[in-house]
N, C-alpha and C. Protein backbone atom coordinates (compact mmCIF):
# COMPACT_ATOMS: atom_id res chain seq x y z
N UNK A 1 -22.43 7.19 -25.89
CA UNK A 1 -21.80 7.91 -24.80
C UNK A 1 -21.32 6.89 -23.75
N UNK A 2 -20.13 7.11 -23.66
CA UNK A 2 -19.33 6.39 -22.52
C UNK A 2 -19.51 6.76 -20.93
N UNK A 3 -19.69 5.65 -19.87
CA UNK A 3 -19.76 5.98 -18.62
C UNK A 3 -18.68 6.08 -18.09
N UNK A 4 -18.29 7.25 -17.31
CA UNK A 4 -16.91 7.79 -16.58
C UNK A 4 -16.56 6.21 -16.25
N UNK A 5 -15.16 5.87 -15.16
CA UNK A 5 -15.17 4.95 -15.33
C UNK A 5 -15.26 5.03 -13.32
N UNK A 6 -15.44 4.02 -12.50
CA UNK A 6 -16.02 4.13 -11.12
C UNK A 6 -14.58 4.09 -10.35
N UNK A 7 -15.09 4.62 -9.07
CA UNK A 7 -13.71 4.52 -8.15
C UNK A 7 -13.02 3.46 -8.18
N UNK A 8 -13.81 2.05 -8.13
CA UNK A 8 -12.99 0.85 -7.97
C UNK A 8 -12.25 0.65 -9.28
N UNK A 9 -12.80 1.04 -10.25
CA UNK A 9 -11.87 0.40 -11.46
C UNK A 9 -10.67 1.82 -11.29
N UNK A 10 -10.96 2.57 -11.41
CA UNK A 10 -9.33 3.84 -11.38
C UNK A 10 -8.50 3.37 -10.23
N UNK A 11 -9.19 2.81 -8.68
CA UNK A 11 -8.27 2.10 -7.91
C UNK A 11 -7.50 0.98 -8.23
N UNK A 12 -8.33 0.01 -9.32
CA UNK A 12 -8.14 -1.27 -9.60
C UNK A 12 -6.36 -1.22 -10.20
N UNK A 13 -6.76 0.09 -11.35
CA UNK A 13 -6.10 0.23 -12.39
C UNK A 13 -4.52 1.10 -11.71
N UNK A 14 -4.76 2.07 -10.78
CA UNK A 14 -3.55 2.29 -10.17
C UNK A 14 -2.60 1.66 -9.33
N UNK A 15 -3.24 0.39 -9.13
CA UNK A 15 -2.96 -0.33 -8.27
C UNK A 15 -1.56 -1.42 -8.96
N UNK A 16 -2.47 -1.80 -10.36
CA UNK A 16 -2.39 -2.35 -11.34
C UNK A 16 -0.82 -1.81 -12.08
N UNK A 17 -0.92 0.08 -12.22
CA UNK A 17 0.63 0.41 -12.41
C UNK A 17 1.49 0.55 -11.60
N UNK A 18 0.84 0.47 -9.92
CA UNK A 18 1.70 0.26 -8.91
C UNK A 18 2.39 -0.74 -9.06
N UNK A 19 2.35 -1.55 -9.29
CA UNK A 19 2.87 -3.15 -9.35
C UNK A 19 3.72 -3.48 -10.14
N UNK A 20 3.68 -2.67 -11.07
CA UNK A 20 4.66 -2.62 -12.32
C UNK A 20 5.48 -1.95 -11.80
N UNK A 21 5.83 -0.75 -10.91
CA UNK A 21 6.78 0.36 -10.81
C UNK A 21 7.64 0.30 -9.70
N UNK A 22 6.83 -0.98 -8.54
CA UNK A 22 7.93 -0.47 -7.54
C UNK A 22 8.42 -2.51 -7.49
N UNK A 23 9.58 -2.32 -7.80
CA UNK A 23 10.03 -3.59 -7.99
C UNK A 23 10.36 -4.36 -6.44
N UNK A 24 10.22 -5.92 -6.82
CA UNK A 24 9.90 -6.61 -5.55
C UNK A 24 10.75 -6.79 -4.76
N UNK A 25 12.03 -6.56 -5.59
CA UNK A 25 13.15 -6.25 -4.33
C UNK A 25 13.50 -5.48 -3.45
N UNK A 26 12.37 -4.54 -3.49
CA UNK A 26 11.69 -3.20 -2.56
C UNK A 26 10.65 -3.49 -1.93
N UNK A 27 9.88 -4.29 -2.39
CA UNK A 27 8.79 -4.72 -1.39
C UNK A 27 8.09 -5.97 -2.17
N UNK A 28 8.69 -6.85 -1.56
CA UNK A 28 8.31 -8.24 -1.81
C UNK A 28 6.63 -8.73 -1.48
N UNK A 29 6.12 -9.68 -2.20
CA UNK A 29 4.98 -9.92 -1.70
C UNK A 29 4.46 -10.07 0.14
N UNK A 30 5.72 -11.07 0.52
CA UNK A 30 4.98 -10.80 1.97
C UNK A 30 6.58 -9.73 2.79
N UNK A 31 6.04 -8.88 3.40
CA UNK A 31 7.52 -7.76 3.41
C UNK A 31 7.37 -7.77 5.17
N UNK A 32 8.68 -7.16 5.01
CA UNK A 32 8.77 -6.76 7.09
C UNK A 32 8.73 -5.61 7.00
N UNK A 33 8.45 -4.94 8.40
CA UNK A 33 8.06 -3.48 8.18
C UNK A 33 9.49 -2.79 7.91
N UNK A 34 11.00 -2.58 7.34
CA UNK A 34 11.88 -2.42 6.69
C UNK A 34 11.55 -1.97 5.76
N UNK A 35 10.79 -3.20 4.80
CA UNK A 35 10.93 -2.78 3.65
C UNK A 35 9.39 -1.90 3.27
N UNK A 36 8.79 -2.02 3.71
CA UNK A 36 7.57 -0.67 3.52
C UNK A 36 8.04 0.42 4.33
N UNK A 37 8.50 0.40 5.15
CA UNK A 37 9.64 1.71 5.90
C UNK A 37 10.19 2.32 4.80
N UNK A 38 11.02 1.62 4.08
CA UNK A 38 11.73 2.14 2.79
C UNK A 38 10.70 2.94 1.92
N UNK A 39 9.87 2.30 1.20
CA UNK A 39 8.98 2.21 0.26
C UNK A 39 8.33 3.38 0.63
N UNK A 40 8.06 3.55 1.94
CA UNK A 40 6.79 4.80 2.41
C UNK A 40 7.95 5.92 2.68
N UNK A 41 8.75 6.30 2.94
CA UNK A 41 9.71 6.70 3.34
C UNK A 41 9.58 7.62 5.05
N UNK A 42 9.51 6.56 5.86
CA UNK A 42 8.90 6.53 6.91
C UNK A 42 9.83 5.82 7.70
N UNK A 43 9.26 5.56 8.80
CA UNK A 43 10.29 4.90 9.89
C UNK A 43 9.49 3.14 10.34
N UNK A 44 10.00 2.34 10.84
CA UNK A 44 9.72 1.55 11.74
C UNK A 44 8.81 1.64 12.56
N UNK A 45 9.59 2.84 13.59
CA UNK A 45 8.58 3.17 14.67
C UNK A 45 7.34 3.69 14.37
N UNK A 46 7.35 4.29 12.92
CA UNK A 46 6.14 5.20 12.65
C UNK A 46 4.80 4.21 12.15
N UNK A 47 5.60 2.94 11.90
CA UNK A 47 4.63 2.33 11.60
C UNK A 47 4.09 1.47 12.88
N UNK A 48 4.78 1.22 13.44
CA UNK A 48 4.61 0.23 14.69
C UNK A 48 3.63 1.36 15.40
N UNK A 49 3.77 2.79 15.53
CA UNK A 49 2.65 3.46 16.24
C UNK A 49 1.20 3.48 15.54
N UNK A 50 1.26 3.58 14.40
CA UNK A 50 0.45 3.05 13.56
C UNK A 50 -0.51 1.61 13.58
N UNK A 51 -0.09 0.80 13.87
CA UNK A 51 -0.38 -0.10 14.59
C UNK A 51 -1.01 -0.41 15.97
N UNK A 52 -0.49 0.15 16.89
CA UNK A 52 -0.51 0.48 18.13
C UNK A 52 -2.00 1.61 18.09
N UNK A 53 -2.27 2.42 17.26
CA UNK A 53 -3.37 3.21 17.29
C UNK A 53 -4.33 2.92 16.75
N UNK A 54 -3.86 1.89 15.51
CA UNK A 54 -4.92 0.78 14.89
C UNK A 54 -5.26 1.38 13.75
N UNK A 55 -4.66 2.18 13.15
CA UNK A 55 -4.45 3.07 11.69
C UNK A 55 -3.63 2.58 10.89
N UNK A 56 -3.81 3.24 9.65
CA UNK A 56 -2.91 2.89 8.18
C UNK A 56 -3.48 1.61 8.17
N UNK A 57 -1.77 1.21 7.40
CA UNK A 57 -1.60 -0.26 6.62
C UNK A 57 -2.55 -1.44 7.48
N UNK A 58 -3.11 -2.44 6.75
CA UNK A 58 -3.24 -3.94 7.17
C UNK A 58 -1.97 -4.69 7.23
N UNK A 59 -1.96 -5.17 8.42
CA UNK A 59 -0.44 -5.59 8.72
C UNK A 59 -1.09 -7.31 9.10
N UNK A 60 -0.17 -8.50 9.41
CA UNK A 60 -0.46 -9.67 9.76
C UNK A 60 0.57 -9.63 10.99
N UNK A 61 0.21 -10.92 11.61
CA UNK A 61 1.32 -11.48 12.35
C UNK A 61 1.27 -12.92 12.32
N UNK A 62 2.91 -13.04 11.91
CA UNK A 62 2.96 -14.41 11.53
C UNK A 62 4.02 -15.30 12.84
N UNK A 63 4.05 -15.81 13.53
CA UNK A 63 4.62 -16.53 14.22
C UNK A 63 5.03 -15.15 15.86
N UNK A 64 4.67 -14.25 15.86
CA UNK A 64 5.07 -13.12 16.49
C UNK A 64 5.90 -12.19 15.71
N UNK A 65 5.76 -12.34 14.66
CA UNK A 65 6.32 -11.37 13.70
C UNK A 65 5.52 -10.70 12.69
N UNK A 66 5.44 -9.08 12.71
CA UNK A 66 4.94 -8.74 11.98
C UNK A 66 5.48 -8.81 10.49
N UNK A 67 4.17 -8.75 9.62
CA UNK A 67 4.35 -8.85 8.05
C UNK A 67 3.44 -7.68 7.27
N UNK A 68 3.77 -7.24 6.03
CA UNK A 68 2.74 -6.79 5.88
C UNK A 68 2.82 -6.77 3.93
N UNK A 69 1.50 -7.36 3.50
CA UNK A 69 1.23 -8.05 2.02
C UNK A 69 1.45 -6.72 0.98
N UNK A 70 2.16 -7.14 0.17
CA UNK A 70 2.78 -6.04 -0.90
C UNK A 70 1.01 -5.37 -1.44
N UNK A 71 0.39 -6.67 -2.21
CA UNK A 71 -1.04 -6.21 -2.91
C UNK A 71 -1.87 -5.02 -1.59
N UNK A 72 -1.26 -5.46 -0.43
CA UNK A 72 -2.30 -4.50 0.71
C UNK A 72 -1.77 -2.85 0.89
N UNK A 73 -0.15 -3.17 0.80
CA UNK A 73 0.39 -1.77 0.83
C UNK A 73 0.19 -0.95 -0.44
N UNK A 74 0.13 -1.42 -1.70
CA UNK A 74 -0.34 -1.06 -2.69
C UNK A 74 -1.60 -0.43 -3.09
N UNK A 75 -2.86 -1.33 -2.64
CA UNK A 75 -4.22 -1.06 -2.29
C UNK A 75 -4.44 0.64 -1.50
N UNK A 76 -3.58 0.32 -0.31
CA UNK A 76 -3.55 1.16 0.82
C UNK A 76 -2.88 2.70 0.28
N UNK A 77 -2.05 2.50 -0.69
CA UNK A 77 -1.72 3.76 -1.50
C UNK A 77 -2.74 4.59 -2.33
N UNK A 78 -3.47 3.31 -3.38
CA UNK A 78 -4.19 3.92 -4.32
C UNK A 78 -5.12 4.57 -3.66
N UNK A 79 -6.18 3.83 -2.55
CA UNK A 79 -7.31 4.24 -1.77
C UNK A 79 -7.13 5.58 -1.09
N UNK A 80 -5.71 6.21 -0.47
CA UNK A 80 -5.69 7.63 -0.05
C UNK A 80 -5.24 7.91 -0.62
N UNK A 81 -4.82 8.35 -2.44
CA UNK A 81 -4.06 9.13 -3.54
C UNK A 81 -5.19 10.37 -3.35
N UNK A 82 -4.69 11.20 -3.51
CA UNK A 82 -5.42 12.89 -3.61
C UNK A 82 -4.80 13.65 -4.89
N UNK A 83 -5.29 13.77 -5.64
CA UNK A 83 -5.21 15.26 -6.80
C UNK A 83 -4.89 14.03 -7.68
N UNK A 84 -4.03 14.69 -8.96
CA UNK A 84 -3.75 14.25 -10.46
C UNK A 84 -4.87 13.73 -10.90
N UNK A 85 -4.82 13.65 -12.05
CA UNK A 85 -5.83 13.45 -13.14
C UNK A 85 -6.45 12.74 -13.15
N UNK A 86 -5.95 11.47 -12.58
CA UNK A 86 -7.02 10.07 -12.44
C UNK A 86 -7.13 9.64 -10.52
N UNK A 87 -6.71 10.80 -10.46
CA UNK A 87 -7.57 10.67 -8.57
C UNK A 87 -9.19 10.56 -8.37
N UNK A 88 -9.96 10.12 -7.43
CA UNK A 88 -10.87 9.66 -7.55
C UNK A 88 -11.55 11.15 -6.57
């Protein structure tokens, strides 16, 4: 008898076909908030309030510019997915 398989590995693993599906010319490894704007289909501002409230995404700042890491926005998807078959 097989053990179900644990949250981290079904996260690991969606994460895993995330990466395959949304190509990097949509969201490059290190991205500006543009292109996860796109990706989330969201705004700028919505993320910058986001920020400002200290919610969602892990974002960086690199020289006074925000960035924010493709593997984190990815992560940040699988971890709040709700319903379908391999939801946790």
């Amino acid at each position: 008898m097989t053990k179900p398989p644990t949250v981290d590995a079904l996260v690991a693993d969606l994460v895993a076909q995330m990466e395959q599906q949304v190509p990097e010319h949509l969201l490059p490894h290190i991205a500006k908030p543009e292109h996860v704007a796109t990706v989330l289909h969201t705004t700028v501002d919505a993320l910058a309030q986001d920020r400002y409230r200290r919610r969602g995404l892990p974002w960086c700042k690199v020289g006074g510019r925000i960035r924010y890491l493709r593997a984190d926005v990815l992560k940040f998807l699988a971890d709040n997915r709700i319903g379908g078959p391999d939801a946790a």
